[in-house]
N, C-alpha and C. Protein backbone atom coordinates (compact mmCIF):
# COMPACT_ATOMS: atom_id res chain seq x y z
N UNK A 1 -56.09 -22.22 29.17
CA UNK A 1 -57.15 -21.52 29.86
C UNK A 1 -58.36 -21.46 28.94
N UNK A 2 -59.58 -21.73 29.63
CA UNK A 2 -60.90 -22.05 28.69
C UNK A 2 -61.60 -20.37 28.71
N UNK A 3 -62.16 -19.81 27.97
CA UNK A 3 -62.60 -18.05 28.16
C UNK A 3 -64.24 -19.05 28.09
N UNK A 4 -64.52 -18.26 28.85
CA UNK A 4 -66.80 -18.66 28.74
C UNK A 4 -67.74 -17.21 27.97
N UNK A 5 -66.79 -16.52 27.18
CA UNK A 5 -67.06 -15.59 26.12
C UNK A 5 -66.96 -16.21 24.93
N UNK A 6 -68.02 -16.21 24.02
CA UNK A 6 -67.93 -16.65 22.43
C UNK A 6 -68.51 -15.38 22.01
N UNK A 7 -67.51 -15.18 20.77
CA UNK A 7 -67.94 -13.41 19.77
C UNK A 7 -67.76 -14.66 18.52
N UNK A 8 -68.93 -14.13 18.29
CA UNK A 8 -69.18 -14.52 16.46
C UNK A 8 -68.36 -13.84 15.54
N UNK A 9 -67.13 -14.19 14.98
CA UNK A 9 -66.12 -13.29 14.25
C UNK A 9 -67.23 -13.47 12.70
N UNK A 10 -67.35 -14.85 12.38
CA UNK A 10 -68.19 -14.89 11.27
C UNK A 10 -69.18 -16.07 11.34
N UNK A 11 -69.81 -16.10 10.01
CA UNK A 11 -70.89 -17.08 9.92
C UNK A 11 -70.95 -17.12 8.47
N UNK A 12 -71.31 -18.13 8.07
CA UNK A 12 -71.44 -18.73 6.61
C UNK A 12 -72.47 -19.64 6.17
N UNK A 13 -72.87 -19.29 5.23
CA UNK A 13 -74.30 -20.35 4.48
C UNK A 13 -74.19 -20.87 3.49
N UNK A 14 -74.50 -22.15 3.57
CA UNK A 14 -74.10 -23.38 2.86
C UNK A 14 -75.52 -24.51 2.43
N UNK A 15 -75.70 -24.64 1.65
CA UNK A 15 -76.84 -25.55 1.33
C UNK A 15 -76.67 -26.64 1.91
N UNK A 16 -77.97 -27.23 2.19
CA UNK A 16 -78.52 -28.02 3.39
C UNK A 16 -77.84 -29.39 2.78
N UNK A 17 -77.42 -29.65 1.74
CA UNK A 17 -76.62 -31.07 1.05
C UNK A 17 -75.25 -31.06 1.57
N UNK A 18 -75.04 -29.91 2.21
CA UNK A 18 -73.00 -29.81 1.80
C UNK A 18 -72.85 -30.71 3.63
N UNK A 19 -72.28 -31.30 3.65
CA UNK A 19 -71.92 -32.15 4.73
C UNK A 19 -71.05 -31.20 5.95
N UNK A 20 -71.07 -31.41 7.14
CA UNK A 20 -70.12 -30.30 8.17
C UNK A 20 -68.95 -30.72 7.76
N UNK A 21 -68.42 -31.90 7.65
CA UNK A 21 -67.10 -32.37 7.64
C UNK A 21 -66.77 -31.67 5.89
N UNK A 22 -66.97 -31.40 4.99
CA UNK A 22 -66.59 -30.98 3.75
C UNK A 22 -66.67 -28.96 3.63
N UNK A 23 -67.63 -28.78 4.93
CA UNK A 23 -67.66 -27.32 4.84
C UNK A 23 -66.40 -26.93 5.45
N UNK A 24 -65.72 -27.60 6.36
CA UNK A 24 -64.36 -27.22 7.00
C UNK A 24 -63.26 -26.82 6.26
N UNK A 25 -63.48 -27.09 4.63
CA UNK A 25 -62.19 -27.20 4.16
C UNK A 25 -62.77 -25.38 3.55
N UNK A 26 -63.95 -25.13 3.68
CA UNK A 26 -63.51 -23.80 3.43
C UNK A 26 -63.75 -22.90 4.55
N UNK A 27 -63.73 -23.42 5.76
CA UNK A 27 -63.24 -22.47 6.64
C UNK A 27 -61.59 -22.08 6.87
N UNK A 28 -60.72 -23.52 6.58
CA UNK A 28 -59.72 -23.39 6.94
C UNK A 28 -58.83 -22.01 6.25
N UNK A 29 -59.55 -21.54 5.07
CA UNK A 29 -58.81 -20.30 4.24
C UNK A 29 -59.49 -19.26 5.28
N UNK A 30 -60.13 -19.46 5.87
CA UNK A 30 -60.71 -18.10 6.68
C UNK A 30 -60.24 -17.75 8.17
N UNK A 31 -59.88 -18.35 8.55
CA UNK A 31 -59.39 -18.07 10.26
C UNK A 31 -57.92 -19.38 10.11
N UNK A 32 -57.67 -18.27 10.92
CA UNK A 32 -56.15 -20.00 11.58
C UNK A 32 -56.42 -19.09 13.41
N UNK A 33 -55.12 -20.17 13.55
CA UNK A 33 -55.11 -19.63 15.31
C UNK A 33 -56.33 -19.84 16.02
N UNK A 34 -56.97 -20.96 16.03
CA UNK A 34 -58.44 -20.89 16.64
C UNK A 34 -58.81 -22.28 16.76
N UNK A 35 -59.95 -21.97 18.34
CA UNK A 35 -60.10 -23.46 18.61
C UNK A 35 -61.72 -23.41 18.21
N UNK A 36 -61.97 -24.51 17.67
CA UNK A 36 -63.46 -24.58 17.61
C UNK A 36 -63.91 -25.76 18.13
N UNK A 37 -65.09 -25.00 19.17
CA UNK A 37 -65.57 -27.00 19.33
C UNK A 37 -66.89 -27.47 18.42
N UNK A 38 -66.58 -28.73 18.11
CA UNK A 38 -67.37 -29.30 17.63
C UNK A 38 -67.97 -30.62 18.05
N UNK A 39 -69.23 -30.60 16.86
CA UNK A 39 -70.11 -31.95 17.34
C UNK A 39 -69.46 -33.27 16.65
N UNK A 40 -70.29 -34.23 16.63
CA UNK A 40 -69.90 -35.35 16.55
C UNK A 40 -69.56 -35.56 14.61
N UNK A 41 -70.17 -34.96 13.86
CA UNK A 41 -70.00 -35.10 12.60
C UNK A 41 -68.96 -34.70 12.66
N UNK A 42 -67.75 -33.94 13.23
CA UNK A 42 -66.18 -34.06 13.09
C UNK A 42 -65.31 -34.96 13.77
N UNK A 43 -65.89 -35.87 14.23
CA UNK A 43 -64.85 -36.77 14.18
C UNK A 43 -63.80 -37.49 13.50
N UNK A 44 -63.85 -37.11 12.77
CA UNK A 44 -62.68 -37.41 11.60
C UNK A 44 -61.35 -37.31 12.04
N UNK A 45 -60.25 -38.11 12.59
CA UNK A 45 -58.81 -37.66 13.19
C UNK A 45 -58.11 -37.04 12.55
N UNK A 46 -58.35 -37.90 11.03
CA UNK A 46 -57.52 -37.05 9.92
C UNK A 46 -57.95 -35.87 9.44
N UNK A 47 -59.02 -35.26 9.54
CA UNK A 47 -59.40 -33.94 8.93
C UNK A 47 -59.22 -32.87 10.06
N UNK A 48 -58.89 -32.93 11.32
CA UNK A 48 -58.87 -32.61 12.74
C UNK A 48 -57.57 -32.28 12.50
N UNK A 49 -56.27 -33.12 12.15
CA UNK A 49 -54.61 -32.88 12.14
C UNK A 49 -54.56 -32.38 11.27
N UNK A 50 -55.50 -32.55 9.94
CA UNK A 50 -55.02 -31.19 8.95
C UNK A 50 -55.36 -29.77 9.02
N UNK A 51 -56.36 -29.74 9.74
CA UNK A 51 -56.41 -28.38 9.90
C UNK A 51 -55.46 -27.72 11.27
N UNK A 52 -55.27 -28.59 12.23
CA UNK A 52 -54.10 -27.90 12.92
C UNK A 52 -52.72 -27.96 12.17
N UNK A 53 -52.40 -28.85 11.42
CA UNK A 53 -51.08 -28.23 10.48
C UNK A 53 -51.52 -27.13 9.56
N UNK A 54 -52.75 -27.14 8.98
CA UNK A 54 -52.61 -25.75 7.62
C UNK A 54 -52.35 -24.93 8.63
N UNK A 55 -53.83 -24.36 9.44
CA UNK A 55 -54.34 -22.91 9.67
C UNK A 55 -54.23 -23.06 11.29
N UNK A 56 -53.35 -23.66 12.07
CA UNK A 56 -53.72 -24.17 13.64
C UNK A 56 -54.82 -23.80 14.33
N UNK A 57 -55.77 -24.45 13.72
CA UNK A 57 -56.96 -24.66 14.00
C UNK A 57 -57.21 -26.03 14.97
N UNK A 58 -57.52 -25.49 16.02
CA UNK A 58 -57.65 -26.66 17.11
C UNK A 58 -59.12 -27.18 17.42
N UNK A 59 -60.01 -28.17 16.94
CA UNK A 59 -60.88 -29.06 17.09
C UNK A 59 -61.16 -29.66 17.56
N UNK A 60 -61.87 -29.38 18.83
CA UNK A 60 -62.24 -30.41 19.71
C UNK A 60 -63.58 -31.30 19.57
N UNK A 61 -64.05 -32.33 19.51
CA UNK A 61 -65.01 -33.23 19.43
C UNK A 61 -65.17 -34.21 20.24
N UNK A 62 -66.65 -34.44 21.08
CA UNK A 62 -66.65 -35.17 22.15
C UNK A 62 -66.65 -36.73 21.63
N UNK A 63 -65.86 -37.27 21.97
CA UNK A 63 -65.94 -38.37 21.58
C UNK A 63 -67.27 -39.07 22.18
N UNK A 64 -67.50 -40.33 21.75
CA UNK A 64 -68.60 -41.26 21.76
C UNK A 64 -68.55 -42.63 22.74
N UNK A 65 -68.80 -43.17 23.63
CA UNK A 65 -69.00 -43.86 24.36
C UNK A 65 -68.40 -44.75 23.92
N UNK A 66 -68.51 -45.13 22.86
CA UNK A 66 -68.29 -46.52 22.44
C UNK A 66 -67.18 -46.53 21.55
N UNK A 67 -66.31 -45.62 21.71
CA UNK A 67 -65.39 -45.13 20.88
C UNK A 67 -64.24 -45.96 21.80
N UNK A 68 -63.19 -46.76 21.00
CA UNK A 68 -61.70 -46.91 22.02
C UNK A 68 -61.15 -45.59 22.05
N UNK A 69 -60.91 -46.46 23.63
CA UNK A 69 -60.03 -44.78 24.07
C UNK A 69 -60.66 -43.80 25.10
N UNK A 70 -62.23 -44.00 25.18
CA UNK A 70 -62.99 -42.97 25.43
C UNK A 70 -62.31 -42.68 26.59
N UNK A 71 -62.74 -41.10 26.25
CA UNK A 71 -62.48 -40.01 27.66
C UNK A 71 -63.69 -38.86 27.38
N UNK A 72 -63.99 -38.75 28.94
CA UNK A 72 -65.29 -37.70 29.19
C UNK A 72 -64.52 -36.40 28.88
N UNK A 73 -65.10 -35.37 28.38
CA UNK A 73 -64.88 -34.39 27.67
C UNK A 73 -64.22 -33.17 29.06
N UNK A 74 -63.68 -32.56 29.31
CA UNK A 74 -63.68 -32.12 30.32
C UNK A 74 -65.13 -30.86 30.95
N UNK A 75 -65.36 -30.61 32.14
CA UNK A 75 -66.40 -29.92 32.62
C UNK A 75 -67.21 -28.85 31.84
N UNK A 76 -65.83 -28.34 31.28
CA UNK A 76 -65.96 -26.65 30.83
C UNK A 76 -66.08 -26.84 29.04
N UNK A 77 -65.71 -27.59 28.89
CA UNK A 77 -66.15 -28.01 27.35
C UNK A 77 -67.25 -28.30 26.92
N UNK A 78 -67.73 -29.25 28.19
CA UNK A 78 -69.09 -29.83 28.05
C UNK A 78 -69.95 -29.11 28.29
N UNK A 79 -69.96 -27.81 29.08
CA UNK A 79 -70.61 -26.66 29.16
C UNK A 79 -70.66 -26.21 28.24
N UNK A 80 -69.81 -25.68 27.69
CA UNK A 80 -69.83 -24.69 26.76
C UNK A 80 -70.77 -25.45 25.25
N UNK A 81 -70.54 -26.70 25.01
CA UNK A 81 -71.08 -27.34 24.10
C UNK A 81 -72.84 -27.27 24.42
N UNK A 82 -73.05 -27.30 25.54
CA UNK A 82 -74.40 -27.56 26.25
C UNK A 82 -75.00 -26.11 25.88
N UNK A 83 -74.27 -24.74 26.11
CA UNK A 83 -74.44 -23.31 25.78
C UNK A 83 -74.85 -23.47 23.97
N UNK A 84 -74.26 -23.84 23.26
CA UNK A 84 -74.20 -24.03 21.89
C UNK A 84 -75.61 -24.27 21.60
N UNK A 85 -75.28 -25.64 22.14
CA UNK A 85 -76.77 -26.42 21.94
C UNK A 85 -78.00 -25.51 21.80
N UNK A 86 -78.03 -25.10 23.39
CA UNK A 86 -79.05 -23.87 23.89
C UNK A 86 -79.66 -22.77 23.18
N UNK A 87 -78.74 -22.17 22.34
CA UNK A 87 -78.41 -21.38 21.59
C UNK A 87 -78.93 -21.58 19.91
N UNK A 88 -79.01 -22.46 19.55
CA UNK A 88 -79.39 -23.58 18.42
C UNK A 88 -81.12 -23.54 18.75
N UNK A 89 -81.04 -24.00 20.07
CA UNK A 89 -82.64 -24.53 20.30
C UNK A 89 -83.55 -23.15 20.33
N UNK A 90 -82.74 -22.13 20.53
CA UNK A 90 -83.75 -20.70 20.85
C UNK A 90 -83.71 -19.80 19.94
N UNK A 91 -82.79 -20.37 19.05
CA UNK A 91 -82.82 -19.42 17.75
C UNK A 91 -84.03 -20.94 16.62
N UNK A 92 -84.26 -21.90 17.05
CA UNK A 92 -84.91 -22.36 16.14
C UNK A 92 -86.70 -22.43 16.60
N UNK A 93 -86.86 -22.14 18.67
CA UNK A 93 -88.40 -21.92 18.85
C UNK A 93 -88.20 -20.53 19.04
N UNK A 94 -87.67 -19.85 19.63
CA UNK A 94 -88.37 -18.21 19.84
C UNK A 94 -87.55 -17.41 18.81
N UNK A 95 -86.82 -17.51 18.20
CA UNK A 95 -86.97 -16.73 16.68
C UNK A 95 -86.94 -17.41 15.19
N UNK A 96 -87.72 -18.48 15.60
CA UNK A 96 -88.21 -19.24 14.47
C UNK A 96 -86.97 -19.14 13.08
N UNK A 97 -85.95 -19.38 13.03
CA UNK A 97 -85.27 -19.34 12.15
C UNK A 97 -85.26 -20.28 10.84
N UNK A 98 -86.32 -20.76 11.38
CA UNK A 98 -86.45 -21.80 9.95
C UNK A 98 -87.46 -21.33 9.21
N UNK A 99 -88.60 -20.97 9.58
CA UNK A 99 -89.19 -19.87 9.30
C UNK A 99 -89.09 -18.56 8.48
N UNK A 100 -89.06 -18.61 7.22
CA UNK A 100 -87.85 -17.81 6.71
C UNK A 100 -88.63 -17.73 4.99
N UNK A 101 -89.60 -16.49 4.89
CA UNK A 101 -90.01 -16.48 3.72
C UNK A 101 -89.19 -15.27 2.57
N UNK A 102 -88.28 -15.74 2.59
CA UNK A 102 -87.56 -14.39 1.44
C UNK A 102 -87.17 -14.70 0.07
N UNK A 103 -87.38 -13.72 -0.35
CA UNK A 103 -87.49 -13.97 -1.93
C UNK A 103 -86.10 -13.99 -2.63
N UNK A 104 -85.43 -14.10 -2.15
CA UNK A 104 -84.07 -13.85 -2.41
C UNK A 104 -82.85 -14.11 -1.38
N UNK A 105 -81.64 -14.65 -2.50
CA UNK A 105 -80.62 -14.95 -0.53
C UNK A 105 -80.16 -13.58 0.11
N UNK A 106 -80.09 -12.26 -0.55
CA UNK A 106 -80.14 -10.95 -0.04
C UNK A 106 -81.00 -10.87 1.15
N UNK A 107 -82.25 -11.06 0.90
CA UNK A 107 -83.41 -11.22 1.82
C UNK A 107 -82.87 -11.82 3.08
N UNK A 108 -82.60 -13.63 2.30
CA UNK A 108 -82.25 -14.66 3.16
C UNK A 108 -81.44 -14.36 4.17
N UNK A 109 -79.80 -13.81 4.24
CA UNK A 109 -78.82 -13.63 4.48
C UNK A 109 -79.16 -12.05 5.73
N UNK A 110 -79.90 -11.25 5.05
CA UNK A 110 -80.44 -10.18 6.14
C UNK A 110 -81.24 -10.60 7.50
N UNK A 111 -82.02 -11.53 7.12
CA UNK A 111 -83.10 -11.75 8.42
C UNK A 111 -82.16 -13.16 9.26
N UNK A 112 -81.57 -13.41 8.52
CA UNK A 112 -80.71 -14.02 9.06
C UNK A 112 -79.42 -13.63 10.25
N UNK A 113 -79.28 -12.64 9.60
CA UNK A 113 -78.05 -11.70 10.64
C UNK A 113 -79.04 -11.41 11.32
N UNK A 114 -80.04 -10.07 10.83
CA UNK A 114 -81.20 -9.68 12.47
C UNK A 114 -81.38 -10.73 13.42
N UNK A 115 -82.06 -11.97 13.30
CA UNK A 115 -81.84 -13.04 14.03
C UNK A 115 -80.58 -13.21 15.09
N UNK A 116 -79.98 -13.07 14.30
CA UNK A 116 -78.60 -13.86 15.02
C UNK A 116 -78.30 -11.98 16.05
N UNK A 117 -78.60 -11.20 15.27
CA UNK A 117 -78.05 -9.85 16.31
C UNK A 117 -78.94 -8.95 17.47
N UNK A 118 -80.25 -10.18 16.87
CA UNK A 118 -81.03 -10.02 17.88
C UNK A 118 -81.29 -10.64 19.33
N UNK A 119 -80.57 -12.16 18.82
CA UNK A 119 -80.29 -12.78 19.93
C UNK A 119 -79.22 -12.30 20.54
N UNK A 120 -77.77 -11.55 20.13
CA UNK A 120 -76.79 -11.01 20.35
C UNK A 120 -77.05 -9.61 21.50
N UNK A 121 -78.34 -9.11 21.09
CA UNK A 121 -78.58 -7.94 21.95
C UNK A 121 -79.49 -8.39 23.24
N UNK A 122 -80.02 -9.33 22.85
CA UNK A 122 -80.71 -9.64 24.51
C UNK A 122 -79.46 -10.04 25.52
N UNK A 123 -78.97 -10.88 25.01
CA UNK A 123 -77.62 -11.58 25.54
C UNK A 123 -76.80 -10.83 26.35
N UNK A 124 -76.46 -9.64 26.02
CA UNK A 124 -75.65 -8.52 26.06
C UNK A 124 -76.62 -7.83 27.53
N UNK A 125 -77.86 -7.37 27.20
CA UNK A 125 -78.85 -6.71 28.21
C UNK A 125 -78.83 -7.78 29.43
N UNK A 126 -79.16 -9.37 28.77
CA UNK A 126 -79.00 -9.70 30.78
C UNK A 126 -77.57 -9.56 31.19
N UNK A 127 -76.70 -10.15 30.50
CA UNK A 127 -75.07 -9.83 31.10
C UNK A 127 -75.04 -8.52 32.05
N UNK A 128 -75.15 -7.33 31.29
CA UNK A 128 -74.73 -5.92 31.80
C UNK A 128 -75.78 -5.25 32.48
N UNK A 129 -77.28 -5.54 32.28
CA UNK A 129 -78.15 -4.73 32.53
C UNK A 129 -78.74 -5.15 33.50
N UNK A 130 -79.73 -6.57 33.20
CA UNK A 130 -80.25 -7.46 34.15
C UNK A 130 -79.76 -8.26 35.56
N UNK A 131 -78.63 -8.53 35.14
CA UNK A 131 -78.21 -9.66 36.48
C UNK A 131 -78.68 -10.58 36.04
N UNK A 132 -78.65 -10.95 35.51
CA UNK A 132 -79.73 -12.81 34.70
C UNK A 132 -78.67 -13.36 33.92
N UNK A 133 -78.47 -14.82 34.17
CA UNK A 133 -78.14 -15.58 32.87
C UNK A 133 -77.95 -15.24 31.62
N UNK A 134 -77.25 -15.44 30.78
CA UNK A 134 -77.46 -14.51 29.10
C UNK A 134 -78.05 -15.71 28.66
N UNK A 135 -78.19 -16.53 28.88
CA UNK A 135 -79.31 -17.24 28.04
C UNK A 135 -80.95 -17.70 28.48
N UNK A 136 -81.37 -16.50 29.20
CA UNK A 136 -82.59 -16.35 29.73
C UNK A 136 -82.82 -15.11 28.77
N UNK A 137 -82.92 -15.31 27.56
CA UNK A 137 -83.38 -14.33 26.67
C UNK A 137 -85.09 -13.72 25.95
N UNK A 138 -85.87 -14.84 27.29
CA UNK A 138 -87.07 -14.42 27.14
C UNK A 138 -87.77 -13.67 27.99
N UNK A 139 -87.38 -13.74 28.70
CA UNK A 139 -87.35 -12.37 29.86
C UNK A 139 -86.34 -11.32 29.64
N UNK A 140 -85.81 -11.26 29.01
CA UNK A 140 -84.67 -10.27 28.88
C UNK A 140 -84.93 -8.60 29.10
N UNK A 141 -86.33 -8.35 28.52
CA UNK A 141 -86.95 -7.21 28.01
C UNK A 141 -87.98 -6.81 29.24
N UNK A 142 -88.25 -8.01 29.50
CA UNK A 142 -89.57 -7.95 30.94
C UNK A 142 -88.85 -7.04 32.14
């Protein structure tokens, strides 16, 4: 059964050199029991089966057209990946997250969460309050 609820248990910052496929190996000490979907930089089969043997961590990645084998991702995956996306794109134009003058990763790491719990509280207001989409977060307040 697919849930169309995502709760941010955590988040982690990593310099812009460290590759997605090499940051996995230190998630795997942090959560087991969990599915994460991912983009195309995890395609890796073998780094995919090791983390469901350490920490059963289940990894899904849409495969690529041109990949043998291909299969279309199913409906609700591809949604939810499309939500991600969305989510990415509105935390990088309407709360400018790159944008980011702090003097320190204290700094860094703070406006960083506000960000992220600010998008968390509009989200929350159309769900329960509005009747709107939760990712119509620019009207949220209107």
């Amino acid at each position: 059964m697919f849930c169309q609820w995502y709760f941010l248990l955590l988040f982690n910052l990593t310099k812009a050199s460290v590759h997605d496929i090499h940051y996995l190996q230190d998630v795997k000490g942090q959560i087991s029991d969990a599915y994460l979907p991912g983009d195309g930089a995890y395609l890796s089969e073998k780094v995919q089966i090791y983390l469901f043997s350490y920490a059963n961590i289940k990894l899904n990645t849409p495969m690529q057209n041109n990949q043998h084998g291909y299969k279309k991702q199913p409906f609700l995956l591809r949604k939810a990946r499309k939500r991600i996306e969305t989510l990415f794109s509105q935390l990088c134009d309407q709360f400018m997250i790159r944008r980011n003058y702090a003097k320190s990763f204290d700094g860094f790491r703070t406006r960083i969460l506000s960000k992220l719990s600010a998008l968390t509280i509009l989200q929350f207001i159309n769900k329960f309050f509005n009747n709107k989409p939760v990712n119509h977060i620019k009207y949220a307040l209107a």
